[in-house]
Protein backbone atom coordinates (compact mmCIF):
# COMPACT_ATOMS: atom_id res chain seq x y z
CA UNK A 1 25.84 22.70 -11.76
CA UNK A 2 26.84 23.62 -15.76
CA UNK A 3 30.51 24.92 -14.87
CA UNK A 4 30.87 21.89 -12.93
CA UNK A 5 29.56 19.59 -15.39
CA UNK A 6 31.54 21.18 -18.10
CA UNK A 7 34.75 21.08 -15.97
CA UNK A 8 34.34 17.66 -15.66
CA UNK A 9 33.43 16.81 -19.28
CA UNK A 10 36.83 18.77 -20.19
CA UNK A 11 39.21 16.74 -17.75
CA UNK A 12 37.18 13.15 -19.17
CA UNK A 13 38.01 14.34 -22.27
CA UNK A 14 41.65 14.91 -22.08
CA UNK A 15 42.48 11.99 -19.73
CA UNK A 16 40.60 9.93 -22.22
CA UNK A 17 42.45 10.89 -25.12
CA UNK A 18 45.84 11.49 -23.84
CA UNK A 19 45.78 7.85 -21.67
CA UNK A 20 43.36 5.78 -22.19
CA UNK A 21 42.55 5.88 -26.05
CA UNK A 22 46.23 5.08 -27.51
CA UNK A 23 46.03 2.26 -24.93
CA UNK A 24 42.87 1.15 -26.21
CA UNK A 25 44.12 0.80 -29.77
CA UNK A 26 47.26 -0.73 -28.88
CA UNK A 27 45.00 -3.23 -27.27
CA UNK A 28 42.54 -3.53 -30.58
CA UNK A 29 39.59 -2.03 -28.69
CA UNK A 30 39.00 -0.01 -31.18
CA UNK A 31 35.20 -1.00 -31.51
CA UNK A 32 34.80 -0.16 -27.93
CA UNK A 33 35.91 3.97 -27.62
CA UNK A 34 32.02 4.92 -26.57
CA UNK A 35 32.27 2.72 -23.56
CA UNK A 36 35.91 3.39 -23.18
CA UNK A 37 35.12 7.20 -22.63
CA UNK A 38 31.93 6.48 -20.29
CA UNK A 39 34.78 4.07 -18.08
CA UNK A 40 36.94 7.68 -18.23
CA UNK A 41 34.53 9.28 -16.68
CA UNK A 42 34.17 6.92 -13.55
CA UNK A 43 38.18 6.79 -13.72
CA UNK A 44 38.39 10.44 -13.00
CA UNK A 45 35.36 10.07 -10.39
CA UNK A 46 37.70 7.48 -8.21
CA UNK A 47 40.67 9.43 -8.90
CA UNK A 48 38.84 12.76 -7.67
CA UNK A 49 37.44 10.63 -4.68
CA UNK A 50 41.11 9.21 -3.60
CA UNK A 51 42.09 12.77 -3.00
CA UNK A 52 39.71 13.97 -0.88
CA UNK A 53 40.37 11.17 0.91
CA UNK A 54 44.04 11.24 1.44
CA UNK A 55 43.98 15.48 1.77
CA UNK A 56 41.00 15.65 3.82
CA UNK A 57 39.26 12.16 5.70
CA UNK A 58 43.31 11.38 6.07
CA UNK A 59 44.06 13.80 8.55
CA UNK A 60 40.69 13.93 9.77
CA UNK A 61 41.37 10.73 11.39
CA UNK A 62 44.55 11.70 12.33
CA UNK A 63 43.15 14.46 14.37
CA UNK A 64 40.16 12.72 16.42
CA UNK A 65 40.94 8.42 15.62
CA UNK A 66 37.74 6.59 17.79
CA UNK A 67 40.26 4.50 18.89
CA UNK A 68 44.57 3.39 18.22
CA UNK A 69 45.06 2.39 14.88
CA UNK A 70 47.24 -0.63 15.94
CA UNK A 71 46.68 -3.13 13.18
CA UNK A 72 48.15 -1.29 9.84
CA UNK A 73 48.19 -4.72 7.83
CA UNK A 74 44.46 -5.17 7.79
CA UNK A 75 44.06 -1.47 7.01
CA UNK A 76 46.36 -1.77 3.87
CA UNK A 77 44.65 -4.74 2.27
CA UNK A 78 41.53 -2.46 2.95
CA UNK A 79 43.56 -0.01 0.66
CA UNK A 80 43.68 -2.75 -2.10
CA UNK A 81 39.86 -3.50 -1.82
CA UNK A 82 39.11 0.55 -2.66
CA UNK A 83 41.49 0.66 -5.13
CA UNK A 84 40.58 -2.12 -7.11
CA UNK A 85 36.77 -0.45 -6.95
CA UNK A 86 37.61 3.39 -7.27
CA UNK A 87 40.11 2.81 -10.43
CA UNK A 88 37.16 0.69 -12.22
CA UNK A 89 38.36 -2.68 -12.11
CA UNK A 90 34.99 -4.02 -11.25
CA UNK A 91 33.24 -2.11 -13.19
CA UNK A 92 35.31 -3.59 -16.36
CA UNK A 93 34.52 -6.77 -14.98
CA UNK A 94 30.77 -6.10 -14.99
CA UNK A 95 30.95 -4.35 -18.01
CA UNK A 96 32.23 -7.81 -20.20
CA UNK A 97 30.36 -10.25 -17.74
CA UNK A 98 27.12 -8.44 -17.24
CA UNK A 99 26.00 -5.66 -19.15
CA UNK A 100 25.86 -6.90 -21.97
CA UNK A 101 22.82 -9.03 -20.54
CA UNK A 102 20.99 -6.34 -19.29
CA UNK A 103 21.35 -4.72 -22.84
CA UNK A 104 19.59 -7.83 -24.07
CA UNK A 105 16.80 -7.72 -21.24
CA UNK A 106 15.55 -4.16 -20.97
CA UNK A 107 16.11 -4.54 -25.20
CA UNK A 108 13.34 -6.93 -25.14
CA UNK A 109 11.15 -5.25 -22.58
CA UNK A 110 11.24 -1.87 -24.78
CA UNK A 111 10.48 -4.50 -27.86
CA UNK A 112 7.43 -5.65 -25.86
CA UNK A 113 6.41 -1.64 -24.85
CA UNK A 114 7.75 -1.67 -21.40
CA UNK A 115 9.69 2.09 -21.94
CA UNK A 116 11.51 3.62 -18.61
CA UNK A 117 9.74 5.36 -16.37
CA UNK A 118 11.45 8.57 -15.69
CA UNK A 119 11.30 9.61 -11.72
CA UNK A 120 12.55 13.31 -12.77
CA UNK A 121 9.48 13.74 -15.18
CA UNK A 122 7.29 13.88 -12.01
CA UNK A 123 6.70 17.48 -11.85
CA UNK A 124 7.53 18.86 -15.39
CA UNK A 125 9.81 22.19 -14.38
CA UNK A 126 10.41 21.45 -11.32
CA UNK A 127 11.82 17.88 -10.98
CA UNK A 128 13.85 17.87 -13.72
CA UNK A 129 15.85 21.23 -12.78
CA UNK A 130 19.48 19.87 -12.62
CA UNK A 131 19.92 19.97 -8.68
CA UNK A 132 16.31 19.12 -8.18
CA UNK A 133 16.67 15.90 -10.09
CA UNK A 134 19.81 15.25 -8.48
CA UNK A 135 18.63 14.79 -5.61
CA UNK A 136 15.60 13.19 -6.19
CA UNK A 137 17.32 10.60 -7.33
CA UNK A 138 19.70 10.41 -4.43
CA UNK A 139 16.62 9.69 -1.84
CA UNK A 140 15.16 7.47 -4.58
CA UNK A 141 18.38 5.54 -4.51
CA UNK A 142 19.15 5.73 -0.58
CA UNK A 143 15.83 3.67 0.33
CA UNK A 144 16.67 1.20 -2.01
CA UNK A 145 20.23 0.87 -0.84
CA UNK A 146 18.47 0.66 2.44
CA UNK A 147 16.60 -2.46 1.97
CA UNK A 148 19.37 -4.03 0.06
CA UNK A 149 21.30 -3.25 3.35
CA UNK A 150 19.04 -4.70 5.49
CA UNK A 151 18.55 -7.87 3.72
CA UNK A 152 22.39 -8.08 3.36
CA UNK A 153 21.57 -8.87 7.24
CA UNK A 154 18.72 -10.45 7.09
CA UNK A 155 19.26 -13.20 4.76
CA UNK A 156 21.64 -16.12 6.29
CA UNK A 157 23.12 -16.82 2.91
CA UNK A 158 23.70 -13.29 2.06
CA UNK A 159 25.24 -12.38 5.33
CA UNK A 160 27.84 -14.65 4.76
CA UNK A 161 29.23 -12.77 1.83
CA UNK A 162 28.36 -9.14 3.74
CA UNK A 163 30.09 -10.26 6.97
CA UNK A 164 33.39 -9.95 5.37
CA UNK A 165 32.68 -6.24 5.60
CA UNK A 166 32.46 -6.39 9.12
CA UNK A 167 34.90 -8.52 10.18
CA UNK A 168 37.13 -5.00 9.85
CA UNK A 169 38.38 -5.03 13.61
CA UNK A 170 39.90 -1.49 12.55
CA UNK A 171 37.67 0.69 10.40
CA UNK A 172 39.35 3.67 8.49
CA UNK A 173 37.67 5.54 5.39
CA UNK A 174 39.52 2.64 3.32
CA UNK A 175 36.49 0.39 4.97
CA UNK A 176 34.08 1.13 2.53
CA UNK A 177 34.89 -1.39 0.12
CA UNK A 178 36.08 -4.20 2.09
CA UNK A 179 33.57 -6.47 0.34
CA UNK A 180 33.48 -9.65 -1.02
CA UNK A 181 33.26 -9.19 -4.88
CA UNK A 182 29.99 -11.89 -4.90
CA UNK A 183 28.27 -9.20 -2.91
CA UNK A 184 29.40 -6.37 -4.69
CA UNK A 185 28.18 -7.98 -8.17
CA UNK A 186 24.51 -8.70 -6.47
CA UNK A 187 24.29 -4.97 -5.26
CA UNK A 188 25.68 -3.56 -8.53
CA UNK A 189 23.39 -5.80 -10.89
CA UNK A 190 20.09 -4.82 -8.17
CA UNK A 191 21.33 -1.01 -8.83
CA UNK A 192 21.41 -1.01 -12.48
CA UNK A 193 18.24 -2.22 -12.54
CA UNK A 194 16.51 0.32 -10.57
CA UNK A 195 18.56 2.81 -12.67
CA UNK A 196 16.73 1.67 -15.82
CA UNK A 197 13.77 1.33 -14.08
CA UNK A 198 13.45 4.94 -12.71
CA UNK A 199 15.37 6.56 -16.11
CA UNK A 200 18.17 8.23 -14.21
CA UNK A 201 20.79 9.56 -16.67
CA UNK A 202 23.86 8.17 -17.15
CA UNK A 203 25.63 11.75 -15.78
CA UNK A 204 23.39 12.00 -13.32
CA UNK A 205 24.15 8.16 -12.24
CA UNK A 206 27.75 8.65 -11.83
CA UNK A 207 27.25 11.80 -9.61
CA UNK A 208 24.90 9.74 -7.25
CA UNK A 209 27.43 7.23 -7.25
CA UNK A 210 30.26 9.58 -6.28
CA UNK A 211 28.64 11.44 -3.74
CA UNK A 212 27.51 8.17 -2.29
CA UNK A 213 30.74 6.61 -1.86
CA UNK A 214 32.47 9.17 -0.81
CA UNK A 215 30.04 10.15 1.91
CA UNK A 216 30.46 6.00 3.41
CA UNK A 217 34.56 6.52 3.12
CA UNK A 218 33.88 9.34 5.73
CA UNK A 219 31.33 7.43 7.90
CA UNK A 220 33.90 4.40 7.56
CA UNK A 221 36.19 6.84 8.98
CA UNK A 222 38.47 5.90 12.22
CA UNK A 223 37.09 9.56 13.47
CA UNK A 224 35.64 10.65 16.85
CA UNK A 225 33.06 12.75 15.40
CA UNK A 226 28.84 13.32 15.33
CA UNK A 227 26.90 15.70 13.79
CA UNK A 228 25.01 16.61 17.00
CA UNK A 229 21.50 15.67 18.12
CA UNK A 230 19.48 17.64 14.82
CA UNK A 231 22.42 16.66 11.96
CA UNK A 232 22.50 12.98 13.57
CA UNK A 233 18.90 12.81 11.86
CA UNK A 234 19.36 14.20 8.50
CA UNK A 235 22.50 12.84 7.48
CA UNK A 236 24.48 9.98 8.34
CA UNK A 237 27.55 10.01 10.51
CA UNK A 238 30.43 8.24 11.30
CA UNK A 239 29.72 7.76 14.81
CA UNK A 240 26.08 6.50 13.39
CA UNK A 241 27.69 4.01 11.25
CA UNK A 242 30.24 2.88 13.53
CA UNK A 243 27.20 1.76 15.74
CA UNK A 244 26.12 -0.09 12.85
CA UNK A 245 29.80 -2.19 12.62
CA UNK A 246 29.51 -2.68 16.58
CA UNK A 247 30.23 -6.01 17.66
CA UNK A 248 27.04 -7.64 18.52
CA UNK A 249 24.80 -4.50 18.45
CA UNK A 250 24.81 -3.20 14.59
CA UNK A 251 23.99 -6.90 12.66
CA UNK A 252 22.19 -8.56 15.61
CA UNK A 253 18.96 -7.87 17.18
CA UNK A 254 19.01 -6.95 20.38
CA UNK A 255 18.90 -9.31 22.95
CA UNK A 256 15.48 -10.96 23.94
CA UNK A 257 14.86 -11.62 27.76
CA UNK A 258 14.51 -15.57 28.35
CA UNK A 259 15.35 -16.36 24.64
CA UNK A 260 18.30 -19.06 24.23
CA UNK A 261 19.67 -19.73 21.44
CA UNK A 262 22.29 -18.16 18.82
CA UNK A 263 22.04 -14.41 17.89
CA UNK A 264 19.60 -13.75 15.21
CA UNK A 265 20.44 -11.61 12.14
CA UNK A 266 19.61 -7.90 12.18
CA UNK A 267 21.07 -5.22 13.57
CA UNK A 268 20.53 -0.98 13.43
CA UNK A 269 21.89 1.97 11.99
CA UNK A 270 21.32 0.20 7.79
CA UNK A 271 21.12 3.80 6.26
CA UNK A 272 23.83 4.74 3.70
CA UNK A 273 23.44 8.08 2.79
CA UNK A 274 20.12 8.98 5.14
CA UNK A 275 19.08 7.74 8.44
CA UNK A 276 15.46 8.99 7.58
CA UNK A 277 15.00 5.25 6.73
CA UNK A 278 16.12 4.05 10.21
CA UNK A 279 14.22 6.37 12.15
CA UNK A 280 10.78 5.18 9.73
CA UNK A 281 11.53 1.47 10.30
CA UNK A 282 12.87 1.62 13.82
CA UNK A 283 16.19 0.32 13.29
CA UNK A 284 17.70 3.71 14.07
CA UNK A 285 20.06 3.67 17.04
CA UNK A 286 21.59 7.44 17.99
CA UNK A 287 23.26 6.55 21.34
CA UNK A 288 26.57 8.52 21.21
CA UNK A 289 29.14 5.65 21.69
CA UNK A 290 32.47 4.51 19.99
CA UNK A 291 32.10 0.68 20.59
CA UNK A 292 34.55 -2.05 19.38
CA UNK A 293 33.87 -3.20 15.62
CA UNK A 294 34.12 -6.67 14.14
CA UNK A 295 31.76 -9.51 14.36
CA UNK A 296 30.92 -11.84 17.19
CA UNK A 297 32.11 -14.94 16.43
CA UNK A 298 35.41 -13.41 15.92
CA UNK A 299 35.88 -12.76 19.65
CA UNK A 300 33.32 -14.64 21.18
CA UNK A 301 34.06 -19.29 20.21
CA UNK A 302 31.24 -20.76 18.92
CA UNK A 303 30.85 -24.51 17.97
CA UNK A 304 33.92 -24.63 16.15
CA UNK A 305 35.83 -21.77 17.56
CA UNK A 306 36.32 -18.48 16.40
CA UNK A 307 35.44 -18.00 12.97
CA UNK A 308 38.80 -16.85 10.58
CA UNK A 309 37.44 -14.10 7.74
CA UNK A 310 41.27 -14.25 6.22
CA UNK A 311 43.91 -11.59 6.25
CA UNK A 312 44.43 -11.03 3.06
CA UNK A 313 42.16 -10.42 -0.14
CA UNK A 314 42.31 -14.06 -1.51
CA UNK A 315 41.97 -15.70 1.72
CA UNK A 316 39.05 -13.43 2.45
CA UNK A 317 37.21 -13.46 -0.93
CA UNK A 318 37.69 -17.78 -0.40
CA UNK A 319 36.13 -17.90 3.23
CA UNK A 320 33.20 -15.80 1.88
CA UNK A 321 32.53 -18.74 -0.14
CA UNK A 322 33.07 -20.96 2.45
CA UNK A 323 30.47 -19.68 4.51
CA UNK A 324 27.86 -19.19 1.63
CA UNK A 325 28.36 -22.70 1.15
CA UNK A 326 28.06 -23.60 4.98
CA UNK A 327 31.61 -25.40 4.77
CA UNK A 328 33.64 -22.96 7.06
């Protein structure tokens, strides 16, 4: 865990000073060189996460695709959506919009004697061994991101920002962040809370992070691939999430004998990193199928007709707001 942390530290170090600092003082950012060296470090997290991507989920798919990959324009603006996130666009974005709010806030609370609550101090020697820690606060983090998940679902008005993300008639790892960027600024603000909250460092953050996303670009994957009936429960797979992006199986609830009506918002499969979740709450669903993904009213007219999420980033990140507003 040392070596690798130390490897790391070495390579944020020289990419920050050979790139990113002369840049920063050719810009007269000066004043800003701490935070510019924290944004290294998730620079060369994306960067390290686009190449297992391309050398290893890339040819993965290649090998066993779920199904024809027959519509290559929707996977390339897919492409745009992860690189705008794993290069740290958004997160310079959220660092001039937002942070500096929750500086203010949590500033306060520690004025008022509200200090963080460290999850890692649990069991002193234990808990807060490097891998123990780790991931402790990778199950801490998974249950929230499961709720959040499930009320991306749940919640009529946050559904229509999350149903951009599966309105992806052709999932590939690129998949994970096909989001609208409203969305992705709720779920980011809701995580940095519970990061202050629970004390997680900021190393230890990034590493959650990291193994996080990189674990949804493979069950985003277009693969033919489960991890058999015991690995199906302790880790989640493509074909588990690929359940959950089913047309009207993962964000509907199933269908009630003698009920009319429209579909109603929910859905299976919501773990990101754990299905443990699923299985607790009964919204796990470990049939082994490979079903067609998108969303209903995509192939199925309502009212108005089929519904159009956009083809390409602007046209998608507008109808998002469309819907949120109930105007398209």
């Amino acid at each position: 865990m040392e070596t690798l942390m130390d490897v790391f530290g070495a390579a944020q170090l020289w990419l920050f000073e050979t790139v990113l600092q002369p840049l920063m003082f050719q810009a007269g950012l000066g004043n800003f060189l701490e935070d510019g060296f924290n944004g290294t470090g998730w620079l060369l997290v994306g960067l390290i996460q686009l190449a297992v991507m391309v050398a290893v989920i890339g040819p993965l798919q290649r090998l066993w695709p779920a199904e024809p990959l027959t519509d290559r324009r929707a996977v390339r603006v897919d492409v745009l959506y992860t690189l705008i996130h794993r290069l740290g666009l958004v997160r310079v974005v959220l660092f001039f919009a937002v942070e500096p709010l929750f500086d203010d806030l949590f500033g306060h609370l520690r004025v008022l004697g509200l200090q963080t609550w460290h999850l890692d101090g649990l069991w002193p020697g234990v808990t807060d061994l490097p891998w123990v820690s780790l991931l402790l606060y990778l199950v801490a983090f998974d249950f929230v991101a499961y709720w959040v998940h499930r009320g991306q679902h749940q919640s009529e008005a946050w559904w229509a920002l999350h149903s951009l993300h599966h309105s992806q008639r052709q999932m590939t790892m690129w998949s994970d962040n096909r989001n609208h960027l409203l969305d992705d600024l709720f779920v980011d603000c809701i995580m940095v809370v519970v990061a202050q909250l629970i004390g997680i460092a900021p190393g230890q953050f990034i590493a959650v992070v990291a193994i996080t996303q990189l674990s949804e670009n493979l069950q985003h994957a277009n693969l033919r691939c489960w991890f058999g009936a015991l690995g199906e429960r302790l880790w989640v797979s493509p074909r588990f999430h690929r359940m959950h992006h089913a047309i009207g199986v993962g964000h509907e609830f199933p269908a009630v004998p003698g009920r009319a009506g429209p579909p109603v918002l929910g859905g299976c499969n919501f773990g990101v990193l754990l299905p443990w979740w699923d299985m607790l709450f009964g919204t796990a669903n470990f049939e082994v199928a490979y079903l067609p993904t998108g969303v209903r009213d995509q192939v199925e007219p309502g009212p108005h007709g089929l519904r159009d999420y956009g083809q390409g980033f602007w046209a998608q990140q507008r109808l998002g707001l469309k819907r949120l507003f109930r105007r398209g």
